[in-house]
PDB file of N, CA and C in Angstrom:
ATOM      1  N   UNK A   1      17.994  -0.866  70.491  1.00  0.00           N
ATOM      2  CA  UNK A   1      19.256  -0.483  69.920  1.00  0.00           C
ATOM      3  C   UNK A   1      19.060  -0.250  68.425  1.00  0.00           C
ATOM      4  N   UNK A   2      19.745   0.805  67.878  1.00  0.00           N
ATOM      5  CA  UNK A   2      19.735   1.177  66.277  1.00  0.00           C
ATOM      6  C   UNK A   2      20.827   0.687  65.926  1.00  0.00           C
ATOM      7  N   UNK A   3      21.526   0.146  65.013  1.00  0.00           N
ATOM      8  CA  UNK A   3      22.604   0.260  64.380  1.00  0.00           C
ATOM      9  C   UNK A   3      23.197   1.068  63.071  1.00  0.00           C
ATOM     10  N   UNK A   4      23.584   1.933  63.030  1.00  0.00           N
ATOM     11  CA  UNK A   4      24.188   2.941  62.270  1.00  0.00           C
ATOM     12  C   UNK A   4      25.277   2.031  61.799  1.00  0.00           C
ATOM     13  N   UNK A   5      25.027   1.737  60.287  1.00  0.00           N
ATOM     14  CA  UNK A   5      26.142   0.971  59.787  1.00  0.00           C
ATOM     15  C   UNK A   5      26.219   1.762  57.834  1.00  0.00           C
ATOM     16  N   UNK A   6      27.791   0.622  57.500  1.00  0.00           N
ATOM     17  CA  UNK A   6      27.691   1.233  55.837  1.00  0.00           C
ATOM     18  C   UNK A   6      27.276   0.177  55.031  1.00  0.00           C
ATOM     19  N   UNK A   7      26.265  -0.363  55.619  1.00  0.00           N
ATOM     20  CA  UNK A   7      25.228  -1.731  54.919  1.00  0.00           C
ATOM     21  C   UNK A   7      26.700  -3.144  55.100  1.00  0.00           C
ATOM     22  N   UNK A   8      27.798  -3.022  55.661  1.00  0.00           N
ATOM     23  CA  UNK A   8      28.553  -4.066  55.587  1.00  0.00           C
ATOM     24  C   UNK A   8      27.997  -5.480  56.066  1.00  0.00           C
ATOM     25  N   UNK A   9      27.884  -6.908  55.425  1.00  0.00           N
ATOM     26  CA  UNK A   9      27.620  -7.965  55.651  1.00  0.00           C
ATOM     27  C   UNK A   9      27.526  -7.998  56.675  1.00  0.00           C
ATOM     28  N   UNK A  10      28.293  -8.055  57.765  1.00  0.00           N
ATOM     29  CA  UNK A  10      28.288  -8.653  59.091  1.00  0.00           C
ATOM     30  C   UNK A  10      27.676  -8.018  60.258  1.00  0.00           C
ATOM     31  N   UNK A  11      27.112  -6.785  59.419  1.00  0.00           N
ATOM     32  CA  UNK A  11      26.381  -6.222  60.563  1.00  0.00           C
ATOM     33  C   UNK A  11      24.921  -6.090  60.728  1.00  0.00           C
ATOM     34  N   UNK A  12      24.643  -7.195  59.195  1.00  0.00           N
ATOM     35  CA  UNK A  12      23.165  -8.147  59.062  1.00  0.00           C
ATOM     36  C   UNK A  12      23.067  -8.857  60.278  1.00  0.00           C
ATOM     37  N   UNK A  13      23.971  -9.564  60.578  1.00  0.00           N
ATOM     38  CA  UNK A  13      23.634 -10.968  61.269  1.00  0.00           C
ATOM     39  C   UNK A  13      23.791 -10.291  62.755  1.00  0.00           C
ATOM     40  N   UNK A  14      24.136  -8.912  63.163  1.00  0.00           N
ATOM     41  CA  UNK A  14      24.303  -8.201  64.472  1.00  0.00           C
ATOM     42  C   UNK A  14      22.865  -8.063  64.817  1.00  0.00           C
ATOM     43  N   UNK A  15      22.542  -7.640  63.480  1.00  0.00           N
ATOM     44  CA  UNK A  15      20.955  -6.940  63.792  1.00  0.00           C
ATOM     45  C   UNK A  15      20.058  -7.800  63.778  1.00  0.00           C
ATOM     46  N   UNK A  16      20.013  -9.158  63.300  1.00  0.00           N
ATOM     47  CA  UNK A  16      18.724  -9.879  63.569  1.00  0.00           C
ATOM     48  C   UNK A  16      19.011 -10.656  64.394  1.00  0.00           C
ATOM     49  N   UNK A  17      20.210 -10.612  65.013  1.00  0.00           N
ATOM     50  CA  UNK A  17      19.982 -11.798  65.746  1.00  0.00           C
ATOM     51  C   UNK A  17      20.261 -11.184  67.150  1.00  0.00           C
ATOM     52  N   UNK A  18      19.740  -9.880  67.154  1.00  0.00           N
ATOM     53  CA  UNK A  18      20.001  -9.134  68.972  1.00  0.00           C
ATOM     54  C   UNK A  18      18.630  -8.681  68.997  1.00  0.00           C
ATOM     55  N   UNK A  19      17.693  -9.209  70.534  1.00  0.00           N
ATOM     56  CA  UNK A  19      16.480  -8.898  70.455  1.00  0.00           C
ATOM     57  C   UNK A  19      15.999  -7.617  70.871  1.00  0.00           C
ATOM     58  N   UNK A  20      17.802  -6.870  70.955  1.00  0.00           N
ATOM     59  CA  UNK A  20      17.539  -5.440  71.652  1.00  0.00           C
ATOM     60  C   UNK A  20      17.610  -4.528  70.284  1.00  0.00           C
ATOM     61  N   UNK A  21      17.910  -4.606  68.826  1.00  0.00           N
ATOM     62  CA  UNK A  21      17.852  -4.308  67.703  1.00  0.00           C
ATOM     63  C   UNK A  21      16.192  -3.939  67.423  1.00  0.00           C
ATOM     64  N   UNK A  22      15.985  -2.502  66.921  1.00  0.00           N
ATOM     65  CA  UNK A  22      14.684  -2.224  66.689  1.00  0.00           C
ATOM     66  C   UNK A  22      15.147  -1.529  64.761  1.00  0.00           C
ATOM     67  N   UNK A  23      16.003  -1.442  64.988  1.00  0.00           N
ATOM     68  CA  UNK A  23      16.088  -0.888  63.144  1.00  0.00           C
ATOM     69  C   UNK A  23      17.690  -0.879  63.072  1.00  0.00           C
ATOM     70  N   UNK A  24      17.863  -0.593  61.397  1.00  0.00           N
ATOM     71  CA  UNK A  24      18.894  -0.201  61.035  1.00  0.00           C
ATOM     72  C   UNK A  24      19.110   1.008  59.921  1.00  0.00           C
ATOM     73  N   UNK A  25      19.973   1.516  60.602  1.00  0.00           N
ATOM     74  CA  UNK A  25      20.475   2.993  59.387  1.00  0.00           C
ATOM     75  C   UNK A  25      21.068   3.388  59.120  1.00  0.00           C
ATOM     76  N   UNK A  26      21.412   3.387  57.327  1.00  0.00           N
ATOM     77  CA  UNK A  26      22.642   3.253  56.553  1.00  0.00           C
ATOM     78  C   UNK A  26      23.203   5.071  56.691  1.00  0.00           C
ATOM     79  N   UNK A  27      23.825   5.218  56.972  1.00  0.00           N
ATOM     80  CA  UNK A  27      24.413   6.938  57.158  1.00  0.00           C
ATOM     81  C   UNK A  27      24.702   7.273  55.502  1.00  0.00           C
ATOM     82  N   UNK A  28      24.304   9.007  56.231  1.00  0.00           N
ATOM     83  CA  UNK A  28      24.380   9.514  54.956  1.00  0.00           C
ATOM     84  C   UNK A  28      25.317   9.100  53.562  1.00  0.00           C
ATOM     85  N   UNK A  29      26.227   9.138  54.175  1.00  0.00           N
ATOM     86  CA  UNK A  29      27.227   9.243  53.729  1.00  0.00           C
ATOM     87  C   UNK A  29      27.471   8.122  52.886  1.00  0.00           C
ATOM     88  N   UNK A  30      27.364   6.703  53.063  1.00  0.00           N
ATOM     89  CA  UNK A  30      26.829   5.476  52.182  1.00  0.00           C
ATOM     90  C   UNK A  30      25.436   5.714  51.494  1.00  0.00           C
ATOM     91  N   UNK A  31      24.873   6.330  51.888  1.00  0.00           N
ATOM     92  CA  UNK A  31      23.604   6.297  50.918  1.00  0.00           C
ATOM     93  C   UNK A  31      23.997   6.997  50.091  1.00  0.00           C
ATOM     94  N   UNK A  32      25.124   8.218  49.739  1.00  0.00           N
ATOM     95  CA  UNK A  32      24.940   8.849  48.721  1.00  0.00           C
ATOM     96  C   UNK A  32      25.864   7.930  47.705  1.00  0.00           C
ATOM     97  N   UNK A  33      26.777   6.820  48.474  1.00  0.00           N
ATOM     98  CA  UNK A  33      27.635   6.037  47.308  1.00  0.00           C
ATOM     99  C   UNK A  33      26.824   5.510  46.805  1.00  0.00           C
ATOM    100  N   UNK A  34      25.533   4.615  47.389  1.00  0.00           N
ATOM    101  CA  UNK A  34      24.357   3.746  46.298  1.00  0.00           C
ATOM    102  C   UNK A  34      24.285   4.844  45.269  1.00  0.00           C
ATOM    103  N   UNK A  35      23.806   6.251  45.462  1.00  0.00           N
ATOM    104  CA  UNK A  35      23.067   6.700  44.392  1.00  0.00           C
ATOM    105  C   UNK A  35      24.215   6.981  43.499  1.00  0.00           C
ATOM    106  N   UNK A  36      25.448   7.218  43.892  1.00  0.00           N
ATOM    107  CA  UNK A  36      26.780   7.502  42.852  1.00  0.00           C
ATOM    108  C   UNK A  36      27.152   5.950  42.252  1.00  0.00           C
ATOM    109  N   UNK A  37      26.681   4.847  42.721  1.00  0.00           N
ATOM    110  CA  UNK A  37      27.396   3.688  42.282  1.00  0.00           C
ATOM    111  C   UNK A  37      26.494   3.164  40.944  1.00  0.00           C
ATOM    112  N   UNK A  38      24.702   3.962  41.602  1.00  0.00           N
ATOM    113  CA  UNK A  38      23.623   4.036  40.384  1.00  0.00           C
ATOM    114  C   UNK A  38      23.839   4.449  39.376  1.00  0.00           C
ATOM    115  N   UNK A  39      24.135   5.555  39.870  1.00  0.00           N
ATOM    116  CA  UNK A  39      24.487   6.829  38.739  1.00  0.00           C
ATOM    117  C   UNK A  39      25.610   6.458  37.471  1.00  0.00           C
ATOM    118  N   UNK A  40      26.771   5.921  37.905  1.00  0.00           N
ATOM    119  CA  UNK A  40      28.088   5.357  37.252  1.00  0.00           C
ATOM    120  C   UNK A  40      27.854   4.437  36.440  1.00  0.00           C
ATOM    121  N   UNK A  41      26.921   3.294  37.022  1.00  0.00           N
ATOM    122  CA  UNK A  41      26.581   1.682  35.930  1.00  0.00           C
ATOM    123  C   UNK A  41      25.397   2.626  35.226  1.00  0.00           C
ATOM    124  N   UNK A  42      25.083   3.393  34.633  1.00  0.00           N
ATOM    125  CA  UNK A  42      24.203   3.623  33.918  1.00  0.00           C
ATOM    126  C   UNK A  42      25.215   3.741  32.515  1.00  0.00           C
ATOM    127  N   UNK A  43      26.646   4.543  32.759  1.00  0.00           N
ATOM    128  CA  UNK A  43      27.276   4.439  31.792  1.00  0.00           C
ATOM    129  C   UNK A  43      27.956   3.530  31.726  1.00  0.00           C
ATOM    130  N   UNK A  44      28.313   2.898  32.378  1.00  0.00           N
ATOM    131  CA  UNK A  44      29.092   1.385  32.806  1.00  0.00           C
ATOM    132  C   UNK A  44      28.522   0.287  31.973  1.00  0.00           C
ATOM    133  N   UNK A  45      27.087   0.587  31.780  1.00  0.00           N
ATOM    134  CA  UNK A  45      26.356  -0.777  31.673  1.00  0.00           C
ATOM    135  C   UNK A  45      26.196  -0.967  30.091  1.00  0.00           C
ATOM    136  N   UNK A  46      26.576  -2.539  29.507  1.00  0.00           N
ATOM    137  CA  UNK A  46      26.603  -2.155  27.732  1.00  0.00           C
ATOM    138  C   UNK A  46      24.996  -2.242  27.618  1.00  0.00           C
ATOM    139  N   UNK A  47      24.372  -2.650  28.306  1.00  0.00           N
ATOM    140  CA  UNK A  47      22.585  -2.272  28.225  1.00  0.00           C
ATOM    141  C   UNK A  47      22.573  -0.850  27.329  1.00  0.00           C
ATOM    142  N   UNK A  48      23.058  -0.538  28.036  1.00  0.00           N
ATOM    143  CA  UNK A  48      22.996   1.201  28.186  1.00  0.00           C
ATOM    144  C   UNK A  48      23.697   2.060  26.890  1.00  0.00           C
ATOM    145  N   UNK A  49      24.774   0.920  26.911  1.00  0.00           N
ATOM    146  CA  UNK A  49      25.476   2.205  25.781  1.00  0.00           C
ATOM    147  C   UNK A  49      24.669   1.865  23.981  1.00  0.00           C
ATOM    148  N   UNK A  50      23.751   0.945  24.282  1.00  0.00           N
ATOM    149  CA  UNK A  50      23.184   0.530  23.062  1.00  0.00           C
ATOM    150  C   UNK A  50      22.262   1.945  22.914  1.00  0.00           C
ATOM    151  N   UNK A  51      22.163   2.243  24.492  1.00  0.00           N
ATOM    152  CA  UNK A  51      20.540   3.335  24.283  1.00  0.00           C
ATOM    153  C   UNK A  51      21.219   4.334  23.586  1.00  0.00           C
ATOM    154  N   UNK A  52      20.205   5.068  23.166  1.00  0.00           N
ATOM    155  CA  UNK A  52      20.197   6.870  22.605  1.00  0.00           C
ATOM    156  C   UNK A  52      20.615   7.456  23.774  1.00  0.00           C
ATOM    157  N   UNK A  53      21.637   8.470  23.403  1.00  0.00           N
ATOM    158  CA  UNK A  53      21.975   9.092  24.812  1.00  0.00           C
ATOM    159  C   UNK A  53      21.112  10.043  25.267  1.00  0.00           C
ATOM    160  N   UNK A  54      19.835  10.385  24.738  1.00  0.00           N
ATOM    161  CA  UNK A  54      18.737  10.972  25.813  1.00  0.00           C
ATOM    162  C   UNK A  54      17.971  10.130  26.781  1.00  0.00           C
ATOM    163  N   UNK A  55      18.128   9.087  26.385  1.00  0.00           N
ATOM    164  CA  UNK A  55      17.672   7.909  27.604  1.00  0.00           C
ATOM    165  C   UNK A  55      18.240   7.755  28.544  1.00  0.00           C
ATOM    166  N   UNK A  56      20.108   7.472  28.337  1.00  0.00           N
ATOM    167  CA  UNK A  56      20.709   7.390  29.292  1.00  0.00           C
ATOM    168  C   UNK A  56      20.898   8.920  30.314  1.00  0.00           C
ATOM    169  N   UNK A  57      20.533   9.559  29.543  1.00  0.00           N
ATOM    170  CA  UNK A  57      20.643  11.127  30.750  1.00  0.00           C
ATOM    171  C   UNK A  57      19.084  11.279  31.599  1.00  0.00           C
ATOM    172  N   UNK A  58      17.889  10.681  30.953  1.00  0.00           N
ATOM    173  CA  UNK A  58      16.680  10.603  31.626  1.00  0.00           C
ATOM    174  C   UNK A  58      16.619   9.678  32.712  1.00  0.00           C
ATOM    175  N   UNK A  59      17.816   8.741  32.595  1.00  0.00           N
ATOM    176  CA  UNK A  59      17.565   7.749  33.550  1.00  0.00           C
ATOM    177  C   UNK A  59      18.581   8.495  34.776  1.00  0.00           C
ATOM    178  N   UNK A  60      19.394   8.579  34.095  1.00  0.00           N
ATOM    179  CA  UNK A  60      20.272   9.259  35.109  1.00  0.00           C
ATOM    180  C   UNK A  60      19.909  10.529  35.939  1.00  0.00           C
ATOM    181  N   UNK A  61      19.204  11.108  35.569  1.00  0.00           N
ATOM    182  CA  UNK A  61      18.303  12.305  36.047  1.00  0.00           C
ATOM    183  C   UNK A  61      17.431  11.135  37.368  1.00  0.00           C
ATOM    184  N   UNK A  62      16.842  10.702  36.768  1.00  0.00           N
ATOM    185  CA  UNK A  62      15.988   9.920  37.519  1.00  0.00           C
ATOM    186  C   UNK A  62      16.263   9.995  38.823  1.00  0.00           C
ATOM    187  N   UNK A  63      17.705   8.939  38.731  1.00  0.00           N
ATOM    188  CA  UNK A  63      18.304   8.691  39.801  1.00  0.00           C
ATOM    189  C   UNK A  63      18.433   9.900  40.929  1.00  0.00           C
ATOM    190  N   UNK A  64      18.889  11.075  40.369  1.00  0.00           N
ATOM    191  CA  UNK A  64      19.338  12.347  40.661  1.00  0.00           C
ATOM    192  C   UNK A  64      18.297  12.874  41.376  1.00  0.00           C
ATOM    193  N   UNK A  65      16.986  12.521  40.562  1.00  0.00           N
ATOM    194  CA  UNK A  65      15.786  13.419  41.088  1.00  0.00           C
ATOM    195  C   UNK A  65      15.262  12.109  42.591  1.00  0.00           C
ATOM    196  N   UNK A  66      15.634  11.356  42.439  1.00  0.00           N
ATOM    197  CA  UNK A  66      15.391  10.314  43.737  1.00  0.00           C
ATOM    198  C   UNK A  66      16.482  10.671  44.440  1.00  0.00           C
ATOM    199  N   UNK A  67      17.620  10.642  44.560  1.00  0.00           N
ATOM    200  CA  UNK A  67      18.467  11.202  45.604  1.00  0.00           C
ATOM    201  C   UNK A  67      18.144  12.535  46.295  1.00  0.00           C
ATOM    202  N   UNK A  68      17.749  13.697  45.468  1.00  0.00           N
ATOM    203  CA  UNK A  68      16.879  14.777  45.984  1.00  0.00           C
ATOM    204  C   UNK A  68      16.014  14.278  46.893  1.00  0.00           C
ATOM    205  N   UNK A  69      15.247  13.615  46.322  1.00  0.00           N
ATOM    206  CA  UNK A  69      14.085  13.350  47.528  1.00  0.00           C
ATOM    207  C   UNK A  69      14.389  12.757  49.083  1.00  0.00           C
ATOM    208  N   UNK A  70      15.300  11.553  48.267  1.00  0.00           N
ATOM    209  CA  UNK A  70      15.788  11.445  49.968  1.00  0.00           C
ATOM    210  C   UNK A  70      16.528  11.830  50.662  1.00  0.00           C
ATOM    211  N   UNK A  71      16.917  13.098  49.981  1.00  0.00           N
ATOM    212  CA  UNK A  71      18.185  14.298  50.611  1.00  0.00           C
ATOM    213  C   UNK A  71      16.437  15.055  51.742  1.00  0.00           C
ATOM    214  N   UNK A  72      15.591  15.670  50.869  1.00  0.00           N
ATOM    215  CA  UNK A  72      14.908  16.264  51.629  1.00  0.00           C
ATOM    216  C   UNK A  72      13.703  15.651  52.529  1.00  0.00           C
ATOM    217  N   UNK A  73      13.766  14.372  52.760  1.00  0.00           N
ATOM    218  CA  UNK A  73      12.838  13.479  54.273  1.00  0.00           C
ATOM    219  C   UNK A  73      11.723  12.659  53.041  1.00  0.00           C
ATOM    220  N   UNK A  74      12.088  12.245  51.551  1.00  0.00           N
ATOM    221  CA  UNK A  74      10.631  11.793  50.786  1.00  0.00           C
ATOM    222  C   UNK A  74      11.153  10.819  50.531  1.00  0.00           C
ATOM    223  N   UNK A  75      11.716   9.617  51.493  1.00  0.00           N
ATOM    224  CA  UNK A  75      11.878   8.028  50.908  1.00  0.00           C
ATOM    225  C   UNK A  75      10.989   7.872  50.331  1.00  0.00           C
ATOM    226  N   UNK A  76       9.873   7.995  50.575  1.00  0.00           N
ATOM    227  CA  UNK A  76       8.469   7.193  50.033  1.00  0.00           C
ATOM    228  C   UNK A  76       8.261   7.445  48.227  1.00  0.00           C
ATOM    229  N   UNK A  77       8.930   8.749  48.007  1.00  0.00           N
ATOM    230  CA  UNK A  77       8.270   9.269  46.367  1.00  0.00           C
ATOM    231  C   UNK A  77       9.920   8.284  46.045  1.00  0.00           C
ATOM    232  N   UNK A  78      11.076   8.791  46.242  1.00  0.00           N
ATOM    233  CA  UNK A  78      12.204   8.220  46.345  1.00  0.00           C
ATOM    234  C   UNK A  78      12.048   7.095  45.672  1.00  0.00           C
ATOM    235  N   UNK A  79      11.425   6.628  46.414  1.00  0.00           N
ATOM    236  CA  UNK A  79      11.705   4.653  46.096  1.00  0.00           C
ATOM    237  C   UNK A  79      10.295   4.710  44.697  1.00  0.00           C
ATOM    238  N   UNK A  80       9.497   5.438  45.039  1.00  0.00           N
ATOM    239  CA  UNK A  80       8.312   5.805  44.041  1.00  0.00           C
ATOM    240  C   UNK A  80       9.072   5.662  42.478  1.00  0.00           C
ATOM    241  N   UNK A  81       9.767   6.234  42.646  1.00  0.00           N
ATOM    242  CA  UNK A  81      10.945   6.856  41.183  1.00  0.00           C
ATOM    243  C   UNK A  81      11.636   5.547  40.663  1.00  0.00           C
ATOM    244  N   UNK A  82      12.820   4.880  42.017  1.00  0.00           N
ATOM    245  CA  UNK A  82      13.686   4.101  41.558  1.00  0.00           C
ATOM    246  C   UNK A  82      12.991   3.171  41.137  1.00  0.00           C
ATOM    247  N   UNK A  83      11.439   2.978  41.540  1.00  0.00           N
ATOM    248  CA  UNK A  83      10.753   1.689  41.146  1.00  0.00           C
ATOM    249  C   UNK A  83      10.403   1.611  39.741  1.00  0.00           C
ATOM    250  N   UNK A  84       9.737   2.913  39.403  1.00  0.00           N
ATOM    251  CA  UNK A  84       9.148   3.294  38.088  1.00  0.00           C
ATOM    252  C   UNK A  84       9.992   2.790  37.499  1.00  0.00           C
ATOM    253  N   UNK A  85      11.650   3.490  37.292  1.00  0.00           N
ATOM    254  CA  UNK A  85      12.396   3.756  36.170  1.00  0.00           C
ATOM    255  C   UNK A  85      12.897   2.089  36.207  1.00  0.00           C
ATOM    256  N   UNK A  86      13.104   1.343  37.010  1.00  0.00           N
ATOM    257  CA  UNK A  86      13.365  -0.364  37.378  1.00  0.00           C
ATOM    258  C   UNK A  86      12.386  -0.934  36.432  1.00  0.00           C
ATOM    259  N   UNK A  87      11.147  -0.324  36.560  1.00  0.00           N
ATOM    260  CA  UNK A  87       9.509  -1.234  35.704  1.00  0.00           C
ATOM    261  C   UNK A  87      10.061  -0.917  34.074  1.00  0.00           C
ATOM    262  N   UNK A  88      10.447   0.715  33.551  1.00  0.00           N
ATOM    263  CA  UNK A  88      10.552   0.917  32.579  1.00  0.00           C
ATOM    264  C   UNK A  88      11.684   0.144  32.067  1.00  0.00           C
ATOM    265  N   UNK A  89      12.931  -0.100  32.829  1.00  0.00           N
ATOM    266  CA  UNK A  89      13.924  -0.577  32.060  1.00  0.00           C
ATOM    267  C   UNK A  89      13.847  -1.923  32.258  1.00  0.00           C
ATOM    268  N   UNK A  90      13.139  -2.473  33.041  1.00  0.00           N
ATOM    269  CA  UNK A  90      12.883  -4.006  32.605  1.00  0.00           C
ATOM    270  C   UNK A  90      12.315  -4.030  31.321  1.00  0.00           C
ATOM    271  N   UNK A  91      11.896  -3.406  30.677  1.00  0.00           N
ATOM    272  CA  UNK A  91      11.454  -4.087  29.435  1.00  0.00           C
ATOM    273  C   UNK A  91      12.390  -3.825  28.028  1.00  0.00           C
ATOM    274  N   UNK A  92      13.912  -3.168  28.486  1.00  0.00           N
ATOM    275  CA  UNK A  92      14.724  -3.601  27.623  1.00  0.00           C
ATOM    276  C   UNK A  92      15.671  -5.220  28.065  1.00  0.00           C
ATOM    277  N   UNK A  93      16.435  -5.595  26.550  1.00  0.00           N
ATOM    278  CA  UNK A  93      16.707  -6.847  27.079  1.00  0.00           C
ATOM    279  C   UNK A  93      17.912  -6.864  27.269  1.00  0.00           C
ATOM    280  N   UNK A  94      18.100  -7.628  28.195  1.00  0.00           N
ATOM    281  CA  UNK A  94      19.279  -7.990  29.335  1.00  0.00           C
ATOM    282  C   UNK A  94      19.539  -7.196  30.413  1.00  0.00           C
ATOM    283  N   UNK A  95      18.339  -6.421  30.455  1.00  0.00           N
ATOM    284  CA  UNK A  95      18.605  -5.073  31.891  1.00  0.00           C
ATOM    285  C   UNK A  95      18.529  -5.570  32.763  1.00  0.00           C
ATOM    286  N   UNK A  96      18.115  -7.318  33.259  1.00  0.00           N
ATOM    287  CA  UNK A  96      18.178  -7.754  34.396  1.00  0.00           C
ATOM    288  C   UNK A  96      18.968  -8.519  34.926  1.00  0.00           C
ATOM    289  N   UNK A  97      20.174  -8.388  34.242  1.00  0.00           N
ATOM    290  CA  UNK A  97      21.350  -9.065  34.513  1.00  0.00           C
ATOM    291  C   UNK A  97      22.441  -8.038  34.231  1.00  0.00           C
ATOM    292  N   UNK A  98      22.084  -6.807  34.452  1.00  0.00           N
ATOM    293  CA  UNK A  98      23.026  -5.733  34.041  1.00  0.00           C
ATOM    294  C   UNK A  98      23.256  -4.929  35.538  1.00  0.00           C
ATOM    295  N   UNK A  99      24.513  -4.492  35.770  1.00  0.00           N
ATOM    296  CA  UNK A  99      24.675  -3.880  36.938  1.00  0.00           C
ATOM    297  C   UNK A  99      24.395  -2.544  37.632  1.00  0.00           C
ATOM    298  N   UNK A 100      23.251  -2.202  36.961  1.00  0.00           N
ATOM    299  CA  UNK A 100      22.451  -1.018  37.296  1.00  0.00           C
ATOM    300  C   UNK A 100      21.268  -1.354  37.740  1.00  0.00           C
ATOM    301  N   UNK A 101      20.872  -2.641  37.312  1.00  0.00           N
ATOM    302  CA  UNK A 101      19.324  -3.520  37.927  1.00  0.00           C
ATOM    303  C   UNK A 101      20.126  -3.638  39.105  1.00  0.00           C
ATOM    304  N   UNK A 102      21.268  -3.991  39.496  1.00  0.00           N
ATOM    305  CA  UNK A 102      21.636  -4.914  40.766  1.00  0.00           C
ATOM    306  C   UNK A 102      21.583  -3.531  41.757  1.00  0.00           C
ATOM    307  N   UNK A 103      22.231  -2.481  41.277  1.00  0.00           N
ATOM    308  CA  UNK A 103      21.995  -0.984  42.219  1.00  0.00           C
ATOM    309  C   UNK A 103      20.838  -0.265  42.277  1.00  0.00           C
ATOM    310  N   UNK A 104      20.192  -0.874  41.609  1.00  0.00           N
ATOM    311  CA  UNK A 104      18.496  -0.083  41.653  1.00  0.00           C
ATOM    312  C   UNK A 104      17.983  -1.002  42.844  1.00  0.00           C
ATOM    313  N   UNK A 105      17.882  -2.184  42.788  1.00  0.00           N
ATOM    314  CA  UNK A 105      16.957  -3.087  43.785  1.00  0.00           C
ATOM    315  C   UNK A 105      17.811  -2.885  44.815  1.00  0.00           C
ATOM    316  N   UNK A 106      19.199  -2.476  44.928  1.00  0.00           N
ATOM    317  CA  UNK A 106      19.613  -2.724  46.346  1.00  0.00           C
ATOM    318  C   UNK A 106      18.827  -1.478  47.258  1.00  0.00           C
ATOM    319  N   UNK A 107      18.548  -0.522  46.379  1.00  0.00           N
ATOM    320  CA  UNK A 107      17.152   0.500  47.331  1.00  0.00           C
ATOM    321  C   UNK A 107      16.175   0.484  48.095  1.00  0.00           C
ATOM    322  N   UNK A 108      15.890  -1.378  47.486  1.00  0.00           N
ATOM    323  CA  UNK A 108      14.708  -1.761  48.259  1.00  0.00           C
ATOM    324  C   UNK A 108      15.018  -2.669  49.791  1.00  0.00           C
ATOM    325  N   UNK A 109      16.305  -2.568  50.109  1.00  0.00           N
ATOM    326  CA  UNK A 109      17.170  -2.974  51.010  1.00  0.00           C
ATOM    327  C   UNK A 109      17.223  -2.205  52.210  1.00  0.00           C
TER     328      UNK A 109
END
């Protein structure tokens, strides 16, 4: 069994705990809110509004250019991207308690 869900809590505990469950998959249509909810805390985030605003449009591109990819079948470069730009902005401070770290790692979900 697959479960086609919109990542909602309760349909964690459907899927691991049925031994007829072989995967789960978030529909389009929620995956494109992660990358819009990414996209939004970039300006949302006061991390962010400290940056130069060519940073905040490179990051935001980022995002953009990873949603491309997994629009056209390339999770793999996809997550390649969200990881990079996650490594780069960890090394400003407080980006890991800022709510654009919390929508970047939920990718790895």
């Amino acid at each position: 069994m697959t479960v086609i869900s919109d990542d909602a809590g309760e349909f964690e505990k459907t899927v691991q705990g049925s031994r007829l469950a072989r995967g789960r998959i978030l529909d389009w249509f929620h995956i494109a809110m992660q990358f819009n909810a990414a996209q939004r805390s970039v300006y949302g985030s006061k991390m962010m509004d400290a940056l130069e605003r060519e940073e905040r449009e490179s990051t935001e591109t980022e995002i953009t250019h990873a949603k491309f990819l997994v629009w056209h079948g390339k999770g793999r470069k996809a997550m390649e991207r969200i990881r990079a730009l996650d490594a780069r902005l960890l090394t400003r401070t407080g980006y890991e308690y800022s709510t654009l770290s919390e929508h970047l790692r939920r990718f790895e979900h």
